[in-house]
Protein backbone atom coordinates (compact mmCIF):
# COMPACT_ATOMS: atom_id res chain seq x y z
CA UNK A 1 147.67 61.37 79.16
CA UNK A 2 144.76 62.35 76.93
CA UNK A 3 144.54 61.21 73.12
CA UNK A 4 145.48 63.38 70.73
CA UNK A 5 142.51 65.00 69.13
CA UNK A 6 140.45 64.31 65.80
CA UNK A 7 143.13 67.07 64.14
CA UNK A 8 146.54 65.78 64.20
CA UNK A 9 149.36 67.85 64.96
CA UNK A 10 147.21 69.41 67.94
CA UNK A 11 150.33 70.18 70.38
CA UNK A 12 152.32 71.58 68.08
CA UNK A 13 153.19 75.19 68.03
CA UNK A 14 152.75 77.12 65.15
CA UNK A 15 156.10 78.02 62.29
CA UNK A 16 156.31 80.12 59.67
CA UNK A 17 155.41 78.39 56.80
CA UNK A 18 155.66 79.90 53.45
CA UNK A 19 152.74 81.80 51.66
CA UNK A 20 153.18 83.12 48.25
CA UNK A 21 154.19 86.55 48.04
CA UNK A 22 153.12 87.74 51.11
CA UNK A 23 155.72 86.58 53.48
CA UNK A 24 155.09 83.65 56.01
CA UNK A 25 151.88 83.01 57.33
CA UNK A 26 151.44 81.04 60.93
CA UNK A 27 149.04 78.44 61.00
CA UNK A 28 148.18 75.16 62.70
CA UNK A 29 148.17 72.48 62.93
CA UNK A 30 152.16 72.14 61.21
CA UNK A 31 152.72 70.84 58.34
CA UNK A 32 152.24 68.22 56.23
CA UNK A 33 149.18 68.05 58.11
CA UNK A 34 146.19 70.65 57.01
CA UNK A 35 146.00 73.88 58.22
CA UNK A 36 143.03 74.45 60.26
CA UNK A 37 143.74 77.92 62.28
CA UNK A 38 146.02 80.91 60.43
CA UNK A 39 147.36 83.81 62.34
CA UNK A 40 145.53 87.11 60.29
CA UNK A 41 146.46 90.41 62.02
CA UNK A 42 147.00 92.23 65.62
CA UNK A 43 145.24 95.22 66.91
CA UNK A 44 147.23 97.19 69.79
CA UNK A 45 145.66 100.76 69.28
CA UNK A 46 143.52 102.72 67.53
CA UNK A 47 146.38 103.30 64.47
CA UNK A 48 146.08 99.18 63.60
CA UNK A 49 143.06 100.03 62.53
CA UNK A 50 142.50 104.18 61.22
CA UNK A 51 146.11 103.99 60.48
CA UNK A 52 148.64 106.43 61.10
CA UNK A 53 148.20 110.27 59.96
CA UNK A 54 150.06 111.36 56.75
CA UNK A 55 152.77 113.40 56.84
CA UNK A 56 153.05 116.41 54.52
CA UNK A 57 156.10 116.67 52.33
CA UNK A 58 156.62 120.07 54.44
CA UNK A 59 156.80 117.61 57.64
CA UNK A 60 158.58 115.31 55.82
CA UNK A 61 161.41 117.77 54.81
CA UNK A 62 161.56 119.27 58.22
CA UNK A 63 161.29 115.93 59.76
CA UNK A 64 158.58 116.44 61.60
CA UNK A 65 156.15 114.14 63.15
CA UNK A 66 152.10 114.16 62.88
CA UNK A 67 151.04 115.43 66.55
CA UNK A 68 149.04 111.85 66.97
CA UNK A 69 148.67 110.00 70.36
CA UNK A 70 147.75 106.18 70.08
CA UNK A 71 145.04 105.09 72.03
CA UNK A 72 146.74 101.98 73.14
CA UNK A 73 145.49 98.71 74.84
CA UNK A 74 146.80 97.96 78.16
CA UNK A 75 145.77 94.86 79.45
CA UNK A 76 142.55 93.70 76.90
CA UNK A 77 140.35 91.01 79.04
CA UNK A 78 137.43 89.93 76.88
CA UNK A 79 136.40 90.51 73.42
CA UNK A 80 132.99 90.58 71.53
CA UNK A 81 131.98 90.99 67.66
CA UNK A 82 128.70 92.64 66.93
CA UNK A 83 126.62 92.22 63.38
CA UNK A 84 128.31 94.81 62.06
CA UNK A 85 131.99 93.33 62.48
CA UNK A 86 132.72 95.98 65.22
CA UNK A 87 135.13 94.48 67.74
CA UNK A 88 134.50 95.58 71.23
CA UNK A 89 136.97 94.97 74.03
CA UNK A 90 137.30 95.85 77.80
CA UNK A 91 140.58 96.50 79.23
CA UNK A 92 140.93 95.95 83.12
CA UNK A 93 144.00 98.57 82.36
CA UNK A 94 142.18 101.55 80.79
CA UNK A 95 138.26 102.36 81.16
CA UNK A 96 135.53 102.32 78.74
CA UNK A 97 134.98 100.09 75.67
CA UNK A 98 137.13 99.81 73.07
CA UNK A 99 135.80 100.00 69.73
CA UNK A 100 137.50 99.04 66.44
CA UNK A 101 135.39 99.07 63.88
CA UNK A 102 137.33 96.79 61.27
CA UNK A 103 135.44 96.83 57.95
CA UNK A 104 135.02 100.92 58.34
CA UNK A 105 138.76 101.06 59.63
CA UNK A 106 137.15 103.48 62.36
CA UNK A 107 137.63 103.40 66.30
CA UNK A 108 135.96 104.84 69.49
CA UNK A 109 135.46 104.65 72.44
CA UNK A 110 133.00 104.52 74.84
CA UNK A 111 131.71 104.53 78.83
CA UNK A 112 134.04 106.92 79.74
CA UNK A 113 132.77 109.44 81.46
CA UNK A 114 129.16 110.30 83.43
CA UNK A 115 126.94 107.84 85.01
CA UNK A 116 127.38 104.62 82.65
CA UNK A 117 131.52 105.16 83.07
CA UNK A 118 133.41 101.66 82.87
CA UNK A 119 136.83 102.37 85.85
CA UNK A 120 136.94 98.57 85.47
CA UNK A 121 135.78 96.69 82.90
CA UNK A 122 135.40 92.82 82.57
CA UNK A 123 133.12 91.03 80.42
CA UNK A 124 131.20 91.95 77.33
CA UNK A 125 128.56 90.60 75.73
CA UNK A 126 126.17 91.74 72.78
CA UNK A 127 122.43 90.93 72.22
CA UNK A 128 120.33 90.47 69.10
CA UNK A 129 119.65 94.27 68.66
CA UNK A 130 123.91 94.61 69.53
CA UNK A 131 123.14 96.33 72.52
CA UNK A 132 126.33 96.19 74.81
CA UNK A 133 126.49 94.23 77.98
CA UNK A 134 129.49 94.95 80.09
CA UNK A 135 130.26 93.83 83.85
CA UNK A 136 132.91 96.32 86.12
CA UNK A 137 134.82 95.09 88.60
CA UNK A 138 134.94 98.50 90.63
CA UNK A 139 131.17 99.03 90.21
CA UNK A 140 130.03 95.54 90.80
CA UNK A 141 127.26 95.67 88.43
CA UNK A 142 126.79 95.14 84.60
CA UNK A 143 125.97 98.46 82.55
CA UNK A 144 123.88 98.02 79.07
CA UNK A 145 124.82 100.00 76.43
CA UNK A 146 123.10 101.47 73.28
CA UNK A 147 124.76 100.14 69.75
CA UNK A 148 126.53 103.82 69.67
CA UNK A 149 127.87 103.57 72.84
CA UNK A 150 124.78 105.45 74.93
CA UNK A 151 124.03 104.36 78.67
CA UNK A 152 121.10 102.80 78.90
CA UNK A 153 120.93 100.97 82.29
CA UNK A 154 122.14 98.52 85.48
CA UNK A 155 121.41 95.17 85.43
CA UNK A 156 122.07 93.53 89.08
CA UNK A 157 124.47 93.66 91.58
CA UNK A 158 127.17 91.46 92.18
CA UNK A 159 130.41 91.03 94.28
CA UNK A 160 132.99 90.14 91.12
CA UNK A 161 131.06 90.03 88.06
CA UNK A 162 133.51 88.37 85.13
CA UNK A 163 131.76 86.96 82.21
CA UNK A 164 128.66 88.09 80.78
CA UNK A 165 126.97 85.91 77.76
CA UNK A 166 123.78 86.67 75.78
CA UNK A 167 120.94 83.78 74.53
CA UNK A 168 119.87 85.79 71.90
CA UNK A 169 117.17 83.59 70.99
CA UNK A 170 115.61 83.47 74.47
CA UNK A 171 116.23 86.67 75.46
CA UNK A 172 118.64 85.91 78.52
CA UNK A 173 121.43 87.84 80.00
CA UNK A 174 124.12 85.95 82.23
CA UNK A 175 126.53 86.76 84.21
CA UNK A 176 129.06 84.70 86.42
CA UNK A 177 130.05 86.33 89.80
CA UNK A 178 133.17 84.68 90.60
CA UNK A 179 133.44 85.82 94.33
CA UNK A 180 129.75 84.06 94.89
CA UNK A 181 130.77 81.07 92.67
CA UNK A 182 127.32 81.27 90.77
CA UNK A 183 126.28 82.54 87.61
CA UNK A 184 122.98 84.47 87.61
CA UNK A 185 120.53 84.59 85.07
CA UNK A 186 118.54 87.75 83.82
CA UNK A 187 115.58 88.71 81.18
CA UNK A 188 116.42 91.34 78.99
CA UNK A 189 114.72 93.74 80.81
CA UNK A 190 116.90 93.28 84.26
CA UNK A 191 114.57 91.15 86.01
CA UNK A 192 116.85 88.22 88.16
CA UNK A 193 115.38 84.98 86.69
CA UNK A 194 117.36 81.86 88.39
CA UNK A 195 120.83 81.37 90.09
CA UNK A 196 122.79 78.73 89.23
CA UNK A 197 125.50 77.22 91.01
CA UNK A 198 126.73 77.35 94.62
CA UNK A 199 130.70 76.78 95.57
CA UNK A 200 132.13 73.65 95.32
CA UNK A 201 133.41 70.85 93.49
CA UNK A 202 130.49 68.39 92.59
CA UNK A 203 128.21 68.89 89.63
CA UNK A 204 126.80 72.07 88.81
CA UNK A 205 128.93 73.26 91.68
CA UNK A 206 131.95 76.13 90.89
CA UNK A 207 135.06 77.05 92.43
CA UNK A 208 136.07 80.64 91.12
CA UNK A 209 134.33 80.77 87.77
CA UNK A 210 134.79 83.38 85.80
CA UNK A 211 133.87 83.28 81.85
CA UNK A 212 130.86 82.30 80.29
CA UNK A 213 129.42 81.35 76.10
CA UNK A 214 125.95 80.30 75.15
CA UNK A 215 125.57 78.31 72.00
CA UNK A 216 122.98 78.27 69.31
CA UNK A 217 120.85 75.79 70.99
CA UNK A 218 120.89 77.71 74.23
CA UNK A 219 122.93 75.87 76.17
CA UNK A 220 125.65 76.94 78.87
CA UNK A 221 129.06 76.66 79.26
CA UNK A 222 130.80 77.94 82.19
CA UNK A 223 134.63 77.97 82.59
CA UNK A 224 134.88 76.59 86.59
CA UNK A 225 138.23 77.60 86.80
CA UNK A 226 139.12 76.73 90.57
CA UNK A 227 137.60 73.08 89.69
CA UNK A 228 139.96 73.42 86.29
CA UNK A 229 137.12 72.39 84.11
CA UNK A 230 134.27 73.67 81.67
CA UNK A 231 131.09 72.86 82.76
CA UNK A 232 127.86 72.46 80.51
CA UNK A 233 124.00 73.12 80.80
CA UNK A 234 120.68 72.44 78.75
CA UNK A 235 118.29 74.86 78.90
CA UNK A 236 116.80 74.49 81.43
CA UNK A 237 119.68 74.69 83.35
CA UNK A 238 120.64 71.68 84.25
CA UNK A 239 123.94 70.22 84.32
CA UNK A 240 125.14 67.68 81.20
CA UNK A 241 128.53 67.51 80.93
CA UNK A 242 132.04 68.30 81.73
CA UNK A 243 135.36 68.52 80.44
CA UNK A 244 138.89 68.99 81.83
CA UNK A 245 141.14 68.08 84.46
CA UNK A 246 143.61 69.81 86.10
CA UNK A 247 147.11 68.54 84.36
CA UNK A 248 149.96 69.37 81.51
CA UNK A 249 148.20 66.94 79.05
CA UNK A 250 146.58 68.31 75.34
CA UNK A 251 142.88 68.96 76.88
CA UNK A 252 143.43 69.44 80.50
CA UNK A 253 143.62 72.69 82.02
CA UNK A 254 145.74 74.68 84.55
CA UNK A 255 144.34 77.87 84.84
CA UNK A 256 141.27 78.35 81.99
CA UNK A 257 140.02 81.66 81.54
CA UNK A 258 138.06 82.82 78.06
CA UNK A 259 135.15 80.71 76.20
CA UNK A 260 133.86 80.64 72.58
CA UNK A 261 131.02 78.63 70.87
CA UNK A 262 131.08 79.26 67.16
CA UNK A 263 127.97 78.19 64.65
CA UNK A 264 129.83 74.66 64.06
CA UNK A 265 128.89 74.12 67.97
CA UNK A 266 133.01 73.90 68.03
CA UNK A 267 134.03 74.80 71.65
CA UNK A 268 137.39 77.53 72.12
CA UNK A 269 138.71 77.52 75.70
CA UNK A 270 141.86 79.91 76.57
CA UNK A 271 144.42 78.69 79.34
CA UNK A 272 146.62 81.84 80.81
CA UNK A 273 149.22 79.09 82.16
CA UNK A 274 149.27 77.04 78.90
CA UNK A 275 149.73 80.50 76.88
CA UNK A 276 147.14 79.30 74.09
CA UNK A 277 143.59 78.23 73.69
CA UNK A 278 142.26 74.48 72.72
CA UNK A 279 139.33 73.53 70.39
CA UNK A 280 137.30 71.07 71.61
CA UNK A 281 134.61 69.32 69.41
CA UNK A 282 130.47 69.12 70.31
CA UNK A 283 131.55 65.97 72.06
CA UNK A 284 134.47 67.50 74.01
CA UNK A 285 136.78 65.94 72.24
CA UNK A 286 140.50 67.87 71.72
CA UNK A 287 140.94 68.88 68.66
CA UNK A 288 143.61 71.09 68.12
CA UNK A 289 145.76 73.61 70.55
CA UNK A 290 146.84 76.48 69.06
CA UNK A 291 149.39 79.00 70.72
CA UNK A 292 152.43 79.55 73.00
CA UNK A 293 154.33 81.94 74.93
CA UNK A 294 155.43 85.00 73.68
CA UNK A 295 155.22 87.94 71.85
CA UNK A 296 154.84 87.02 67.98
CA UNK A 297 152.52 86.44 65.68
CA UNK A 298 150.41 83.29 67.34
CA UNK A 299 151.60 83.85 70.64
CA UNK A 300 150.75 84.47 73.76
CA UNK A 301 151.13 85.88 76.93
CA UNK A 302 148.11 84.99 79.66
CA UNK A 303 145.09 85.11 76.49
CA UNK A 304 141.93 85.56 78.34
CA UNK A 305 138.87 86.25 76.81
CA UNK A 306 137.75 85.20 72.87
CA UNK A 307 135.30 85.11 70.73
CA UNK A 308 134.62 83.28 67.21
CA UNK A 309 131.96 85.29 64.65
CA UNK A 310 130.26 84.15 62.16
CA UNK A 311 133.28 84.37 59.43
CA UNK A 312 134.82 81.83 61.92
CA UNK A 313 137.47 84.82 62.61
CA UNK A 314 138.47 83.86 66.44
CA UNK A 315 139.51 86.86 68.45
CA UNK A 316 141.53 86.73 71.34
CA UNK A 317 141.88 89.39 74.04
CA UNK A 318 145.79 88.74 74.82
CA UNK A 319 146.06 90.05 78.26
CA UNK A 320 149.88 90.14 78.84
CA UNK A 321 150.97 91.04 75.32
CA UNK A 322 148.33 94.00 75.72
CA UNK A 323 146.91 93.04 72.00
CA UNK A 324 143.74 91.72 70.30
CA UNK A 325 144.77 88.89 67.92
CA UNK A 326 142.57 87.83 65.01
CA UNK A 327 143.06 84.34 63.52
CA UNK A 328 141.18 82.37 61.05
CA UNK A 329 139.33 79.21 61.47
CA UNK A 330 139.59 77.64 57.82
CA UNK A 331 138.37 74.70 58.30
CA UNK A 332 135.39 73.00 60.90
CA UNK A 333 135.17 69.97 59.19
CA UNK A 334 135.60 66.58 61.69
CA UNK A 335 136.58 62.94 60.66
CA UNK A 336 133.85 60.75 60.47
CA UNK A 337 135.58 57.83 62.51
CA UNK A 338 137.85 59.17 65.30
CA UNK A 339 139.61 56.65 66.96
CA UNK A 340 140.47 59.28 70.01
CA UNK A 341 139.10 59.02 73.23
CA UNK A 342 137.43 62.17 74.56
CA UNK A 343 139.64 64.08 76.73
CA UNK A 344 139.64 63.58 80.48
């Protein structure tokens, strides 16, 4: 079995634990141990975040209800945060993007209709300028996207496109095509640049891959989830590491699905079987798990993609409970001496 991580308590699932006047928070690890990750809020529809209409005491009297249909998710599979705090998230059970813009408590939506329409929507990613990057299932390509939601153009095509990441620095679209077990690389102008990856299960090799993260240094990580493992490149593209097995055990995997990077080079991996997502440290190292099955606050039900921004708010797309759920990273900071091995 692997070690428990440099966060103790990193199994555990998360309790209600008392929180001043404002009823019980969820956090992990439990305590006495630190909190490191607290449950904030879910979106489900556009009302979580406009709110719902006000009734008029007329209404009220006659017990009437505002004429207001909820723009609900269905089955959310990735998520993205642009500079502006807008969350963006495709839903392989509704087309287009949805848009909740949090600190304006607005929403929208967009690709729905004429020639940059989204019938199945996968990945999302967002580039420097927070131009929108999304891959469809149904039209096997990746569609760019103006900040305000305006079709701009078609990058590639692709048998299954899943994840889509952005090296912002670099300039560098890419996109993992899980039917061709690769993930292509593309300058930001559309122009196919490398291919990485061919199927099987040796280094640099994937089985089934399907999301993607680039971190601040430009490197690649890939969630191979046939091979039930993360794999890592430089960049240059070459292959440097690995982590996860297939297994039950805090830090393997069974079936892995979403990946985050946030600015502490912290690594966030989702697991649909486990029902939660583990943080791994810079040196792939468990840290903490956080999550289980269900429907609460903190749980979930087969979480696929998520994203961490730059207010270390993590953001998971939680496919089965048809939600987005926002938690809070509150603290990055790692023990100096760890006496846990890294997770195999």
């Amino acid at each position: 079995m692997a070690a428990m991580g440099l966060w103790t308590g990193c199994a555990s699932s998360a309790k209600p634990v008392p929180k001043d006047s404002e009823g019980p928070a969820v956090v992990w690890p439990l305590p006495p141990d630190p909190p490191r990750v607290r449950y904030v809020e879910t979106i489900s529809s556009d009302l979580d975040v406009k709110g719902k209409t006000k009734r008029s005491v007329k209404d009220i009297m006659l017990g009437i209800e505002p004429d207001r249909v909820a723009i609900h998710l269905g089955r959310p599979a990735a998520v993205v945060v642009d500079s502006k705090g807008r969350a963006l998230v495709t839903d392989d059970g509704n087309p287009g993007i949805h848009v909740y813009d949090i600190p304006h408590r607005t929403f929208a939506l967009y690709g729905t209709e004429g020639e940059g329409s989204l019938p199945w929507p996968m990945g999302i990613a967002v580039d420097g300028e927070d131009n929108i990057y999304v891959s469809d299932h149904k039209r096997s390509t990746v569609y760019k996207f103006s900040p305000a939601g305006k079709f701009l153009s078609k990058v590639g095509e692709f048998e299954n496109p899943v994840g889509v990441a952005v090296d912002k620095t670099r300039g560098l679209l890419f996109v993992v095509d899980s039917q061709k077990h690769h993930v292509q690389v593309f300058t930001m102008d559309g122009k196919l640049k490398q291919t990485i990856g061919e199927r099987g299960s040796d280094e640099g090799q994937f089985n089934y891959p399907t999301y993607c993260a680039v971190d601040n240094g430009g490197s690649l990580y890939v969630v191979d989830t046939g091979n039930t493992r993360v794999q890592v490149f430089d960049r240059n593209f070459e292959v440097v590491g690995s982590f996860g097995t297939n297994g039950t055990a805090p830090g393997q995997f069974t079936r892995p699905k979403g990946i985050a990077v946030d600015r502490h080079g912290l690594i966030y991996v989702t697991d649909a079987a486990f029902n939660n997502f583990q943080i791994f440290d810079p040196e792939f190292r468990l840290l903490l798990a956080a999550g289980e099955a269900g429907a609460d606050r903190g749980q979930f039900r087969l979480p696929s993609g998520i994203f961490v921004d730059n207010n270390d708010r993590i953001y998971v797309a939680d496919y089965g409970n048809g939600r987005l759920q926002i938690l809070q990273l509150l603290s990055a900071s790692v023990p100096k001496e760890n006496p846990a091995a890294p997770a195999q």
